[in-house]
Protein backbone atom coordinates (compact mmCIF):
# COMPACT_ATOMS: atom_id res chain seq x y z
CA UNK A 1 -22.94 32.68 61.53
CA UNK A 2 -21.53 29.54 62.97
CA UNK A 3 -17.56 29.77 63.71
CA UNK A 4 -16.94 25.86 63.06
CA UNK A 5 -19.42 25.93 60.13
CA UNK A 6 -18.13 28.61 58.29
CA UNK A 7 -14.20 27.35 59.04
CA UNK A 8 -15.28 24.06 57.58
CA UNK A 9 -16.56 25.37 54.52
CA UNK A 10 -13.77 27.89 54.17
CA UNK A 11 -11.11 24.58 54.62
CA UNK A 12 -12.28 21.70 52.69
CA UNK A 13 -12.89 24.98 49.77
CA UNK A 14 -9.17 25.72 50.09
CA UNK A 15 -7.88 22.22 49.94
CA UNK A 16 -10.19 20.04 48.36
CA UNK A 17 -8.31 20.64 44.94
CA UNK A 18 -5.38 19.35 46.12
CA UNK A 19 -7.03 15.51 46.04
CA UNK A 20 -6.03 13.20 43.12
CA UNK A 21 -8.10 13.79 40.42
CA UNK A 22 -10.18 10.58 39.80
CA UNK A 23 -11.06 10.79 43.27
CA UNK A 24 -11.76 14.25 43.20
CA UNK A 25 -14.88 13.97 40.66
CA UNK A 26 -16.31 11.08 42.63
CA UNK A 27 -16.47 13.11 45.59
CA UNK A 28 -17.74 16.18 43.50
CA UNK A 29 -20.13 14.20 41.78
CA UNK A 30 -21.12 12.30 45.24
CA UNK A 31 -21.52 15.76 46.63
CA UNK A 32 -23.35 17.60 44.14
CA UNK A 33 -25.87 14.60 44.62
CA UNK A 34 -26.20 14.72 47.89
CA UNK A 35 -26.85 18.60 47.75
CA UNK A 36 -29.70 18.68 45.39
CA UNK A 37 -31.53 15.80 47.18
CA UNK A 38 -30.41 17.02 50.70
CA UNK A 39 -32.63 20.60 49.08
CA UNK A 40 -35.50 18.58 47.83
CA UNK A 41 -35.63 16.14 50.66
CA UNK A 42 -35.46 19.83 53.04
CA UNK A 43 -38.47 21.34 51.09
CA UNK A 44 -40.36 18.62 50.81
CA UNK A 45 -40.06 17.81 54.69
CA UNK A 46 -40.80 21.74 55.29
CA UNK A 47 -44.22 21.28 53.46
CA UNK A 48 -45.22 18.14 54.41
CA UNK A 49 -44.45 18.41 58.26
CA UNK A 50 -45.19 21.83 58.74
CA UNK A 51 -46.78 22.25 62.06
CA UNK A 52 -47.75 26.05 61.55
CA UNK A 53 -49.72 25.08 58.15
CA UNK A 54 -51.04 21.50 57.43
CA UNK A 55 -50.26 21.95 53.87
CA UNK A 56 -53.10 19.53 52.23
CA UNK A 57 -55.43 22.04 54.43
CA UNK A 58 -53.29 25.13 52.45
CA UNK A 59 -53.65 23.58 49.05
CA UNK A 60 -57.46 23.47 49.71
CA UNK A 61 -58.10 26.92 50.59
CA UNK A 62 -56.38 27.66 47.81
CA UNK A 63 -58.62 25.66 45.48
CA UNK A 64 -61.67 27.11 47.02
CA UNK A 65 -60.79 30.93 46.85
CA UNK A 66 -59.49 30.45 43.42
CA UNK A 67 -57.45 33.19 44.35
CA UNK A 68 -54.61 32.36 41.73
CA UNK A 69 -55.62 33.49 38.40
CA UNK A 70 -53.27 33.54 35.82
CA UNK A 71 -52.85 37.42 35.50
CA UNK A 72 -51.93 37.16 39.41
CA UNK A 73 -49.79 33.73 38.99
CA UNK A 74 -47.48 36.01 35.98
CA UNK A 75 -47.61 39.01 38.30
CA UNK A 76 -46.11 37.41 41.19
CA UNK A 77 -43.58 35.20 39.13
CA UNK A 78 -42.32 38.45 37.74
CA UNK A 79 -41.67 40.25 41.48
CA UNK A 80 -40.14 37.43 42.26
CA UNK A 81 -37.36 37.35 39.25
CA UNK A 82 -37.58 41.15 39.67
CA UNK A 83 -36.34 40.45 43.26
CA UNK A 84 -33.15 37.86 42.40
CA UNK A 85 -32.27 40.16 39.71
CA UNK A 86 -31.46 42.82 41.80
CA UNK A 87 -29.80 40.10 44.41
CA UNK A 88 -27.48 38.66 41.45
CA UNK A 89 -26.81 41.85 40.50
CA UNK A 90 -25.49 43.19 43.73
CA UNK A 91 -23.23 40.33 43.61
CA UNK A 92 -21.78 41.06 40.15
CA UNK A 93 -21.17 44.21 41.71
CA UNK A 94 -19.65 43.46 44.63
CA UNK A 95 -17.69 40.55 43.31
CA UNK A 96 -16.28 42.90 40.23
CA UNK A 97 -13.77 44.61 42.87
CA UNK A 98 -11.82 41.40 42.96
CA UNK A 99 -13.06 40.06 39.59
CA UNK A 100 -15.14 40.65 36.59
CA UNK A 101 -18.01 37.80 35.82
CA UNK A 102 -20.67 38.08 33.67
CA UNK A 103 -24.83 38.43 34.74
CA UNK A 104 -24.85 34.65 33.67
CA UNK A 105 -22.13 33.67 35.88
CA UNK A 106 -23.31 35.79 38.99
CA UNK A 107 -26.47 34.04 38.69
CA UNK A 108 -25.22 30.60 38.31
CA UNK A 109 -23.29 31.59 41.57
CA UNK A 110 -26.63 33.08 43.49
CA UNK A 111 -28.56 30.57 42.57
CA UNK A 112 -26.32 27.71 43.18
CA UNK A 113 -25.24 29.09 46.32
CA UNK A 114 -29.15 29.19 47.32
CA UNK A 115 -29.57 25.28 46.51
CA UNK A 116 -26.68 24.36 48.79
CA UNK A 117 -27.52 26.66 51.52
CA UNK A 118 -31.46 26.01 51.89
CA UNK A 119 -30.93 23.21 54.82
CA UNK A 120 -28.14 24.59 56.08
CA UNK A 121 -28.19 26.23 59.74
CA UNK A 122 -28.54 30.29 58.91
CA UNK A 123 -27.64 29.36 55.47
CA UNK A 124 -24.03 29.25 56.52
CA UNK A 125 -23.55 26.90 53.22
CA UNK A 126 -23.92 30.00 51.06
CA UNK A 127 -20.58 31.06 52.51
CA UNK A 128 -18.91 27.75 51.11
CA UNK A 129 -20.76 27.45 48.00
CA UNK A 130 -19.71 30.68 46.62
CA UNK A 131 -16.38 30.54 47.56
CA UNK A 132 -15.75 27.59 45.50
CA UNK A 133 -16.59 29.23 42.31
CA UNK A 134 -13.55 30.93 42.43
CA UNK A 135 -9.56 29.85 42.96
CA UNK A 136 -7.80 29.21 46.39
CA UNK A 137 -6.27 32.88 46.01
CA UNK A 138 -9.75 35.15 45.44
CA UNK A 139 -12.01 32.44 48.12
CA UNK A 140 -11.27 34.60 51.57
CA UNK A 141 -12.50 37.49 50.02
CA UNK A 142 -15.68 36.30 48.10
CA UNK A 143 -16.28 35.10 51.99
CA UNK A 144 -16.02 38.40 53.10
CA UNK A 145 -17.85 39.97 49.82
CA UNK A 146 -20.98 37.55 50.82
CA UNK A 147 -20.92 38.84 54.38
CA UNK A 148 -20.58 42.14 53.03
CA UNK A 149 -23.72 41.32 50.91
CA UNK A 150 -25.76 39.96 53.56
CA UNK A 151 -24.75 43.26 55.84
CA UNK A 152 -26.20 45.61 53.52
CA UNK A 153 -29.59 43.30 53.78
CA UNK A 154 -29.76 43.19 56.92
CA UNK A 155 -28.70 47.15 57.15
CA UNK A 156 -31.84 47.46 54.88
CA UNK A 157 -34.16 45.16 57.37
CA UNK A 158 -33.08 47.05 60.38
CA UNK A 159 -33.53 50.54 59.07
CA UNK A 160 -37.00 50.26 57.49
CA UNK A 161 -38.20 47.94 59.94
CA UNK A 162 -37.18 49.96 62.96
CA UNK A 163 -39.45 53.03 61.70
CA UNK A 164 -42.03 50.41 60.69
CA UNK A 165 -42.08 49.05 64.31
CA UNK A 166 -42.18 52.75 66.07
CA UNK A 167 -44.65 53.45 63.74
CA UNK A 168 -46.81 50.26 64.38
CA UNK A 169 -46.25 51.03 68.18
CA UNK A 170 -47.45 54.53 67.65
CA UNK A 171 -51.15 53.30 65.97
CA UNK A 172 -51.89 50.19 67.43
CA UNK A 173 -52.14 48.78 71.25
CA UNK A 174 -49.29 46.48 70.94
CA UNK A 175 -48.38 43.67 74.44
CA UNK A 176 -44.93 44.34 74.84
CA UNK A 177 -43.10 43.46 77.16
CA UNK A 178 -40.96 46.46 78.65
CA UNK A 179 -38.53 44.68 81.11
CA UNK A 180 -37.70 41.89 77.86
CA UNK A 181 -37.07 45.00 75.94
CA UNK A 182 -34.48 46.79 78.15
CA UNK A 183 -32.87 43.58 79.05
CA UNK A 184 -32.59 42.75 75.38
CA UNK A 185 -30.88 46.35 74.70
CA UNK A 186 -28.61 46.24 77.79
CA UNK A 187 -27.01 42.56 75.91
CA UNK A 188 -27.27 44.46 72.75
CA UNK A 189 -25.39 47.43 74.48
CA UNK A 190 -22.96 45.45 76.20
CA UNK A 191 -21.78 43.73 72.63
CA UNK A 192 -21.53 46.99 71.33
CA UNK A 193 -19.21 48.22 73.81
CA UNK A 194 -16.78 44.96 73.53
CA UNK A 195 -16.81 44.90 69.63
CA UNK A 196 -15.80 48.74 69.60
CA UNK A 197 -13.06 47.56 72.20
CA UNK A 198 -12.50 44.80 69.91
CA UNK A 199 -11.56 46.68 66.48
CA UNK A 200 -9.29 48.57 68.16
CA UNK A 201 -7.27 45.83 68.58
CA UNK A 202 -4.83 45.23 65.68
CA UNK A 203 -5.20 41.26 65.95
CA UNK A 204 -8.39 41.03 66.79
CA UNK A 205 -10.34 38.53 64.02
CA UNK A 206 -13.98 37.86 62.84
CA UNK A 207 -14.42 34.69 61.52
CA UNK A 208 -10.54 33.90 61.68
CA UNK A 209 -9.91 37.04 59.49
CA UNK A 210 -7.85 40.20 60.69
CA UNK A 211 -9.83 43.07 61.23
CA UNK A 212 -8.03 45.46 59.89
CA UNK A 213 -7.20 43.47 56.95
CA UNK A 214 -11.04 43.26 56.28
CA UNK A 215 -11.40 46.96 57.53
CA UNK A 216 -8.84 47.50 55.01
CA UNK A 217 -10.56 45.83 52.25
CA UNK A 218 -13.57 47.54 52.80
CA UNK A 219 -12.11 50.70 53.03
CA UNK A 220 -10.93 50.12 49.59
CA UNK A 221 -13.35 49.48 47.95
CA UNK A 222 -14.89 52.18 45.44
CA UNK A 223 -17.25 54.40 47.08
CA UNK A 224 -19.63 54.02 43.86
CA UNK A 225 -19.89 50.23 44.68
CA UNK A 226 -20.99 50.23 48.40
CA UNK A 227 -23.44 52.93 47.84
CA UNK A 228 -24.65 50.72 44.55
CA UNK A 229 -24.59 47.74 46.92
CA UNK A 230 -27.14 49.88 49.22
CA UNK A 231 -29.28 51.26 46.25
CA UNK A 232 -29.75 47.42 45.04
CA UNK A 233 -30.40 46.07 48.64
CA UNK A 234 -33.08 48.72 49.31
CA UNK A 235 -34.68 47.89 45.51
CA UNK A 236 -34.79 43.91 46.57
CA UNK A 237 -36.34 45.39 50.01
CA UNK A 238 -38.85 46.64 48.58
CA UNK A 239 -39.98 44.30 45.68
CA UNK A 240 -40.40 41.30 48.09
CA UNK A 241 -41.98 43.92 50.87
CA UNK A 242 -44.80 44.73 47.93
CA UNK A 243 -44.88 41.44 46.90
CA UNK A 244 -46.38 40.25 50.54
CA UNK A 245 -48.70 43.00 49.54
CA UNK A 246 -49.91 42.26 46.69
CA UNK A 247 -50.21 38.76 48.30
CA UNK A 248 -52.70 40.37 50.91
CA UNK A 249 -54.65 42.12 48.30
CA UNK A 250 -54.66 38.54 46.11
CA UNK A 251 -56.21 36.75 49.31
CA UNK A 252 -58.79 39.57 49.90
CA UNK A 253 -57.17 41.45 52.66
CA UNK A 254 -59.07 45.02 52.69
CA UNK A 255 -55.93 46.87 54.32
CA UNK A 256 -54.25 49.77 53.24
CA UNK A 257 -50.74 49.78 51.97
CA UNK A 258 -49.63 51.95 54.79
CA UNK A 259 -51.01 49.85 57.28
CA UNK A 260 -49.99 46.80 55.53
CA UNK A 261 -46.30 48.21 54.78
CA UNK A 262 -46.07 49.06 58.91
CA UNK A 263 -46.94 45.21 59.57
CA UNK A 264 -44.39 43.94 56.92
CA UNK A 265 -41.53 45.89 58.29
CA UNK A 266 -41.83 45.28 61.38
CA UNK A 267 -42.19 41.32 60.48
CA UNK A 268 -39.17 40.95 58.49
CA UNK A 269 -36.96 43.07 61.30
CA UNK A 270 -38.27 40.85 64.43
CA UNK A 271 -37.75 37.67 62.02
CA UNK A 272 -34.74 38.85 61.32
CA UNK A 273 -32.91 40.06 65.25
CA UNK A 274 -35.07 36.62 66.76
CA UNK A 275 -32.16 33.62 67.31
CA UNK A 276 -32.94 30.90 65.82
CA UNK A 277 -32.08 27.41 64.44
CA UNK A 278 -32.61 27.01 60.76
CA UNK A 279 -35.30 23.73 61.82
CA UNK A 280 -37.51 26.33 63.83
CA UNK A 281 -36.99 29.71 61.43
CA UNK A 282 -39.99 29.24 59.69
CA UNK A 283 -41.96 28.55 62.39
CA UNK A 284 -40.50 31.59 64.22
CA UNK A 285 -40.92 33.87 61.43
CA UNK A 286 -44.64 32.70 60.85
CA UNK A 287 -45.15 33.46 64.66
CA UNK A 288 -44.41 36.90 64.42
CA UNK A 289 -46.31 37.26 61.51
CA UNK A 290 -49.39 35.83 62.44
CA UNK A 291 -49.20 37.73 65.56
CA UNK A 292 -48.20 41.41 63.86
CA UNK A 293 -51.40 40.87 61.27
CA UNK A 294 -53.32 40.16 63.97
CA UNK A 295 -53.27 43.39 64.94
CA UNK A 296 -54.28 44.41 61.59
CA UNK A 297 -57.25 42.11 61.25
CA UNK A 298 -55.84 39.25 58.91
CA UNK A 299 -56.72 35.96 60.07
CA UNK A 300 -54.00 33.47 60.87
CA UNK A 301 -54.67 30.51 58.53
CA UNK A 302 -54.51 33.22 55.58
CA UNK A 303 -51.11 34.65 56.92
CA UNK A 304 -49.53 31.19 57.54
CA UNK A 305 -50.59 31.07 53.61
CA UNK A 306 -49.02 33.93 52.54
CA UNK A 307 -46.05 33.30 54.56
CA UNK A 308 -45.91 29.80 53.04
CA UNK A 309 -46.44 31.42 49.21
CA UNK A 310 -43.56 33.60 49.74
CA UNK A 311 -41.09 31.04 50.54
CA UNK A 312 -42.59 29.07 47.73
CA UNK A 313 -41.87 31.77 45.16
CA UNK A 314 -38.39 33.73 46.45
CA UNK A 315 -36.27 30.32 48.17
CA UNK A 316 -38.20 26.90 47.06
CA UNK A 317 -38.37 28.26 42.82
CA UNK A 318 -35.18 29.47 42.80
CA UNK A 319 -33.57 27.14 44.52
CA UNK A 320 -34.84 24.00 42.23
CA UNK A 321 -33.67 26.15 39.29
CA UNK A 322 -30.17 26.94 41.29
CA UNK A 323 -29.84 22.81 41.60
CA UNK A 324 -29.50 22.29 37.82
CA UNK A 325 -26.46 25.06 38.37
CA UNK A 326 -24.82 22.13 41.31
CA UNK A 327 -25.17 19.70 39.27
CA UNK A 328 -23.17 21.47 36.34
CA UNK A 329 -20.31 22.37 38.42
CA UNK A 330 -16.92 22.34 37.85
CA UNK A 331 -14.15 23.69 39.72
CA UNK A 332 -11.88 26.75 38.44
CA UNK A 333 -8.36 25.66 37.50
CA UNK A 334 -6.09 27.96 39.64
CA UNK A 335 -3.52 29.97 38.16
């Protein structure tokens, strides 16, 4: 995450109440605006200008493998509202050890929180967005609740997509690059070794929050609700991880779901560890992809396609449904 980014968000969240009123709903009403086109404009430009997939080329392959019937269209709509309801409900979870909100309101949360966040850098704006949903008092720790969330994601990512890559290394002739590797883990090592230095330091802050005050938190939290937490981030693992599948097998794709599982791992972990800006992630992340399925066969123009599909269906659907949620917001009155 961005230091300044995330220090913005959590400032203008804390104070903006604290504007006169009048002038507070013209700026919430000029920035709700700007939000949901800002998302359209983002999507539209992602599509259109798309220099992995020319996206007038994608819509006619599409048409000419007729590969979308309408049992497939229902099947894959389905995974994908199987896959934010385990995502909304992790965050009713999570966000029930500070306070209670209904499904309804976790999901106007989620899915608002998406809409503002698609064309921001790492999706930093999710950070903000949430935050607001709540009063001044509760917003530092549905901050560190979201982080929390995305940690157990990523925990998720890391630990099925580092057996996926050993795996992948073990049955296929993979280029790698030794040298990059080691270098890469010595960095990785070296971080390590200052952030263990770090938490021992009483005063030491992430994100402009005390460590052991967050250490605390977490610490505090029932046992029953990290470990649900896990269980619910492992579920949404692997819905969307079968839902590439199924993708595969839509677009004709004669691989096996072991081999195909391997690849999809090991995609969404290098995606995941590669630095990038949020203008170059999809390009990034349909790099690696094309270049893992490669391996197993699949042509690139059909993996740029999938790639494209599942962005479609799990960020671009449920973000236009989040930005009716912006545009009906309205700030908590504090105690």
């Amino acid at each position: 995450m961005d230091i300044i980014s995330l220090e913005w968000f959590i400032f203008t969240t804390m104070h903006f109440g604290g504007l006169p009123y009048k002038t507070k709903q013209f700026f919430l009403v000029l920035i709700k605006l700007s939000i949901v086109v800002g998302a359209f404009y983002f999507i539209y430009k992602k599509l259109v200008e798309n220099e992995a997939l020319d996206f007038s080329d994608f819509l006619q392959f599409l048409r000419e493998n007729h590969v979308f019937t309408l049992k497939n269209v229902l099947f894959l709509l389905f995974l994908t509202i199987l896959n934010w309801f385990f995502e909304i409900l992790k965050w009713q979870t999570l966000v029930a050890t500070i306070e209670k909100i209904s499904f309804k309101n976790a999901l106007e949360q989620s899915l608002g929180s998406l809409t503002a966040s698609l064309f921001t850098p790492n999706r930093i704006g999710e950070y903000g967005a949430k935050a607001i949903y709540f009063v001044s008092g509760k917003r530092k720790k549905i901050v560190f609740l979201n982080f929390l969330s995305n940690m157990m994601q990523m925990t998720t990512t890391v630990l099925f997509g580092t057996i996926g890559l050993w795996l992948l290394h073990s049955k296929y002739d993979l280029q790698i690059d030794y040298f990059k590797i080691s270098r890469f883990l010595v960095i990785i090592l070296i971080i390590a070794v200052f952030t263990t230095f770090g938490l021992k330091q009483s005063k030491f802050k992430i994100k402009g929050f005390a460590i052991d005050k967050l250490l605390h938190f977490f610490k505090a939290m029932p046992t029953k609700t990290k470990l649900f937490g896990m269980l619910l981030s492992i579920m949404k693992y692997a819905v969307f991880s079968f839902q590439f599948y199924y993708l595969l097998h839509v677009f004709g794709v004669n691989v096996s779901y072991y081999n195909a599982m391997i690849v999809i791992t090991s995609m969404y972990l290098l995606a995941s560890v590669i630095p990038s800006v949020f203008i170059f992630d999809v390009i990034i992340k349909s790099s690696v992809a094309v270049y893992l399925f490669s391996v197993v066969g699949v042509n690139d123009f059909t993996t740029l396609s999938i790639v494209t599909i599942m962005w479609l269906l799990n960020f671009v659907l449920p973000s236009i449904f989040g930005s009716y949620h912006v545009l009906n917001f309205n700030f908590q009155k504090d105690n």
